[in-house]
C-alpha atoms as a PDB file:
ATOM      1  CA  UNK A   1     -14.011  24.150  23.935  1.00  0.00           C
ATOM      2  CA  UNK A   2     -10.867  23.215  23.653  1.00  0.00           C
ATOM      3  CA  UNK A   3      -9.790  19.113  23.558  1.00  0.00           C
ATOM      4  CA  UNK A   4      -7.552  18.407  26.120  1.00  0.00           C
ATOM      5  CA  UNK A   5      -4.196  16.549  25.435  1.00  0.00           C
ATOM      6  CA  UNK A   6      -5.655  12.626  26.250  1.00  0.00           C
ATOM      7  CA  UNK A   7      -7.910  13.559  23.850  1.00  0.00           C
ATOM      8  CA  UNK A   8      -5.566  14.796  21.067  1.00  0.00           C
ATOM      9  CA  UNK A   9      -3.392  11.970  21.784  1.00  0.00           C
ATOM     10  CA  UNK A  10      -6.363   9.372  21.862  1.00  0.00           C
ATOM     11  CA  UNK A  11      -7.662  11.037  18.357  1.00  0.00           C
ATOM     12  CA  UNK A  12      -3.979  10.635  16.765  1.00  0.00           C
ATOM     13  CA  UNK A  13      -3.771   6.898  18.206  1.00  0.00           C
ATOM     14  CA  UNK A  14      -7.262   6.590  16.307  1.00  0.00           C
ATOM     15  CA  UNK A  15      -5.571   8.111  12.954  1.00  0.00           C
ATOM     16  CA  UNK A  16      -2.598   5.894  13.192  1.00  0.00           C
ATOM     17  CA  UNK A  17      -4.548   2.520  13.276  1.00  0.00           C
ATOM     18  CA  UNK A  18      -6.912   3.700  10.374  1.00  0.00           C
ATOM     19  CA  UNK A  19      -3.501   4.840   8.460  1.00  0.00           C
ATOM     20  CA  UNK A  20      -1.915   1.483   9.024  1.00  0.00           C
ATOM     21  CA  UNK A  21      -5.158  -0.941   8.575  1.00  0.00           C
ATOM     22  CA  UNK A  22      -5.550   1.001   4.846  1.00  0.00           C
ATOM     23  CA  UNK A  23      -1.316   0.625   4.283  1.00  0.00           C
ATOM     24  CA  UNK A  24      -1.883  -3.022   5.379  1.00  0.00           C
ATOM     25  CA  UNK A  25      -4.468  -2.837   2.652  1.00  0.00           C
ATOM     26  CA  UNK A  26      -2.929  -1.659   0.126  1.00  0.00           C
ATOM     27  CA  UNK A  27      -0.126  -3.813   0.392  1.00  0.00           C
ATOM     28  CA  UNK A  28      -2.574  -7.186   0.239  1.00  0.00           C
ATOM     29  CA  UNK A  29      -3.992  -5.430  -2.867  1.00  0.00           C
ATOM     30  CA  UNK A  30       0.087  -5.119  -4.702  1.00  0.00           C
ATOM     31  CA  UNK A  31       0.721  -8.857  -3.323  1.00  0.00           C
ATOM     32  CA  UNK A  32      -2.527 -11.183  -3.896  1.00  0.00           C
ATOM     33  CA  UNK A  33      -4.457  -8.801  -6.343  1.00  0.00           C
ATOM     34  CA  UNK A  34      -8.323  -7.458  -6.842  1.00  0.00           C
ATOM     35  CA  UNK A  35     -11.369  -9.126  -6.938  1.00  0.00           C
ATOM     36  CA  UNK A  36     -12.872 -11.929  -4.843  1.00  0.00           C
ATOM     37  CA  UNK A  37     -10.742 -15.177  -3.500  1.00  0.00           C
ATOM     38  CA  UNK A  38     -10.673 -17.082  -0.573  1.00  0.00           C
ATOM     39  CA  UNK A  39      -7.369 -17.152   1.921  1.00  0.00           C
ATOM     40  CA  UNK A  40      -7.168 -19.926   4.488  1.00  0.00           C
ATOM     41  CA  UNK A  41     -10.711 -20.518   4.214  1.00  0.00           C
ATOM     42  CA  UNK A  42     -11.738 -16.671   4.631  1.00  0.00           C
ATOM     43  CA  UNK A  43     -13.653 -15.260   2.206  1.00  0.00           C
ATOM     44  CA  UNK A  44     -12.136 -11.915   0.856  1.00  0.00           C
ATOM     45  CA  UNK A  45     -12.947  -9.134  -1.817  1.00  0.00           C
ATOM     46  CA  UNK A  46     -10.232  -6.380  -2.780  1.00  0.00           C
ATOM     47  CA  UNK A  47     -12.497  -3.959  -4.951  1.00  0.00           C
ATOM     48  CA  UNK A  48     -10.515  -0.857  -6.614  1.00  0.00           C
ATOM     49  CA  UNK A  49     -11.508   2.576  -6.858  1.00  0.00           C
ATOM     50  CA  UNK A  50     -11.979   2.559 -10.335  1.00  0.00           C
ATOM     51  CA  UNK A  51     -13.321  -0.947 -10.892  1.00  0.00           C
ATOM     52  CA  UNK A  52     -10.465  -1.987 -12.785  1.00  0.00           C
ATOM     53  CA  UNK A  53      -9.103  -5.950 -12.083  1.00  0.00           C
ATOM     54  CA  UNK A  54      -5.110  -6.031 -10.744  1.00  0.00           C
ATOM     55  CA  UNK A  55      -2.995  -9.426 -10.618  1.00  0.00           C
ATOM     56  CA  UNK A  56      -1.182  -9.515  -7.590  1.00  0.00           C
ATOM     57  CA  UNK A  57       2.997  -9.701  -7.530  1.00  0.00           C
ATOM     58  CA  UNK A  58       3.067 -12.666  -4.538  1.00  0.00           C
ATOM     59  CA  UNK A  59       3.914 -11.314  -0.834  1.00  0.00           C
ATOM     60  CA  UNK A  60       7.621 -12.146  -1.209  1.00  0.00           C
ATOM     61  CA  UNK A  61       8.012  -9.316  -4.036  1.00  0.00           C
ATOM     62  CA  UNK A  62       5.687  -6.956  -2.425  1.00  0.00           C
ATOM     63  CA  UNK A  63       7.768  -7.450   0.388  1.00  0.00           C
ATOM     64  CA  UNK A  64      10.819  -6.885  -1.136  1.00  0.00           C
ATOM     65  CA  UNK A  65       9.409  -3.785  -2.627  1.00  0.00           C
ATOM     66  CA  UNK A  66       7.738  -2.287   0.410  1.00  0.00           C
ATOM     67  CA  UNK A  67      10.659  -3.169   2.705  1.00  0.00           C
ATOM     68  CA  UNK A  68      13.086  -1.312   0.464  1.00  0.00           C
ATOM     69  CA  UNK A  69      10.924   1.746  -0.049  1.00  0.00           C
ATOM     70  CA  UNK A  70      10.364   2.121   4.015  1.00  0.00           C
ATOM     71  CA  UNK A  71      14.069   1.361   4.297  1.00  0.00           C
ATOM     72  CA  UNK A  72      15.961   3.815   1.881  1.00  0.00           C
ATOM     73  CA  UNK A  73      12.764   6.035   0.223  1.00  0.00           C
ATOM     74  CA  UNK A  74      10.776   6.896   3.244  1.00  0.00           C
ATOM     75  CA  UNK A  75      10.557   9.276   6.621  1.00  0.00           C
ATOM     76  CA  UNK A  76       8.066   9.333   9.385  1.00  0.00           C
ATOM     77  CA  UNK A  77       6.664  12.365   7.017  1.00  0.00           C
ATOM     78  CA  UNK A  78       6.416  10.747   3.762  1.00  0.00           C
ATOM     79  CA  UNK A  79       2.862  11.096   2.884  1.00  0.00           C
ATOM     80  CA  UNK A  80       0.745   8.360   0.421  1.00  0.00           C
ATOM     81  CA  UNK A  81       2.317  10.257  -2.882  1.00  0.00           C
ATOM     82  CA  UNK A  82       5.958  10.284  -1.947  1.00  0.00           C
ATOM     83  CA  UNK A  83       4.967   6.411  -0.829  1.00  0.00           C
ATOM     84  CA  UNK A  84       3.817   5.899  -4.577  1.00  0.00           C
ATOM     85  CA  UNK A  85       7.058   6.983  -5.735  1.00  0.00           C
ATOM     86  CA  UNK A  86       9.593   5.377  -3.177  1.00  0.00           C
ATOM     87  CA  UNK A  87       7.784   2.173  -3.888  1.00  0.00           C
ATOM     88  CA  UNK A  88       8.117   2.861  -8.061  1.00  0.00           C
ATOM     89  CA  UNK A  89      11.522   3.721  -7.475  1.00  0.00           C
ATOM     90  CA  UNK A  90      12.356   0.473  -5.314  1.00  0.00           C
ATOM     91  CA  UNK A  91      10.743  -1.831  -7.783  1.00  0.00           C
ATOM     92  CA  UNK A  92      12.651  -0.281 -10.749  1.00  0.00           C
ATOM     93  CA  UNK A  93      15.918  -0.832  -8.572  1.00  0.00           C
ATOM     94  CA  UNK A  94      15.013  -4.195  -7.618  1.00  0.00           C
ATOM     95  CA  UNK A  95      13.699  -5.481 -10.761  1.00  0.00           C
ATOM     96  CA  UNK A  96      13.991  -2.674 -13.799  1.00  0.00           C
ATOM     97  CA  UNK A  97      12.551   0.077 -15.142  1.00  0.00           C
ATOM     98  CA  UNK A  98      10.984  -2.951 -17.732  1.00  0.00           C
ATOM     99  CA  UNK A  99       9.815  -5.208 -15.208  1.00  0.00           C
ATOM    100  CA  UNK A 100       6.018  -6.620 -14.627  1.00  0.00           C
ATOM    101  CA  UNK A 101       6.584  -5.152 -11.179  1.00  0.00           C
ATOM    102  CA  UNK A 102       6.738  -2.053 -11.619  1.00  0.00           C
ATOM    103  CA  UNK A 103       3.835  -1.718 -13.636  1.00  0.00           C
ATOM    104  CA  UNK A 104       1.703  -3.346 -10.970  1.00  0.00           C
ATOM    105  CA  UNK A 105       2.821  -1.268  -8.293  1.00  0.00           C
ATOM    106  CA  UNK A 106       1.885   1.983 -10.362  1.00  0.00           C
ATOM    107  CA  UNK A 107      -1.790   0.256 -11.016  1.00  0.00           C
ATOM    108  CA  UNK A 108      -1.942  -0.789  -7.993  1.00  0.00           C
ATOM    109  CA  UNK A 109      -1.756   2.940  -6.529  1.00  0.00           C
ATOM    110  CA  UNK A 110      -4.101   3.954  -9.370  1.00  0.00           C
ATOM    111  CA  UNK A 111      -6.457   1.327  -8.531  1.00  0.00           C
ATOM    112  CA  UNK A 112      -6.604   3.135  -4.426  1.00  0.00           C
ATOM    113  CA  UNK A 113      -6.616   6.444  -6.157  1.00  0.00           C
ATOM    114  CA  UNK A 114      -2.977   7.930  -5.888  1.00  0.00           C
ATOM    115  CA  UNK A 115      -1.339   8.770  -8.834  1.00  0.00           C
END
């Protein structure tokens, strides 16, 4: 039986806010890190996919790095593997190919399982 187009659009809505709750995710995990800690007196745990322990880069970097990458890198098709490498590329071009940042970014992709 065919879904009628409410329901398509009501199933996309329903995509969308999963998509952005696991971006919004993924982007605490770059900026505060893995493991257990407690934020304005709520208790939090950012576990990885492959158990391994990230330090975070502060929000103000990931910001930097994130706002850059949706900015310049990324279209309304980019998908999460083109978002690994807009957000590599913008943290080599804000900080260097050398940089701490950039290294975190990449495990911090690796740590959700992309890359």
């Amino acid at each position: 039986m065919p879904v009628s187009g409410r329901g398509r659009r009501r199933r996309r809505q329903l995509g969308a806010t999963a998509r952005n709750r696991r971006d919004r995710l993924r982007r605490r995990l770059l900026a505060e890190g893995s493991g257990p800690k407690e934020i304005n007196g709520v208790a939090y745990d950012s576990p990885t996919h492959d158990g391994s322990k990230l330090l975070g880069i502060g929000r103000d970097r990931a910001t930097r790095i994130w706002y850059r990458a949706l900015t310049l890198h990324m279209r309304s098709s980019t998908d999460y593997a083109a978002a690994r490498t807009a957000t590599l590329r913008s943290a080599v071009e804000l900080y260097g190919p050398a940089a701490p940042e950039v290294a975190r970014v990449a495990a911090a992709w690796k740590a959700v399982n992309v890359g």
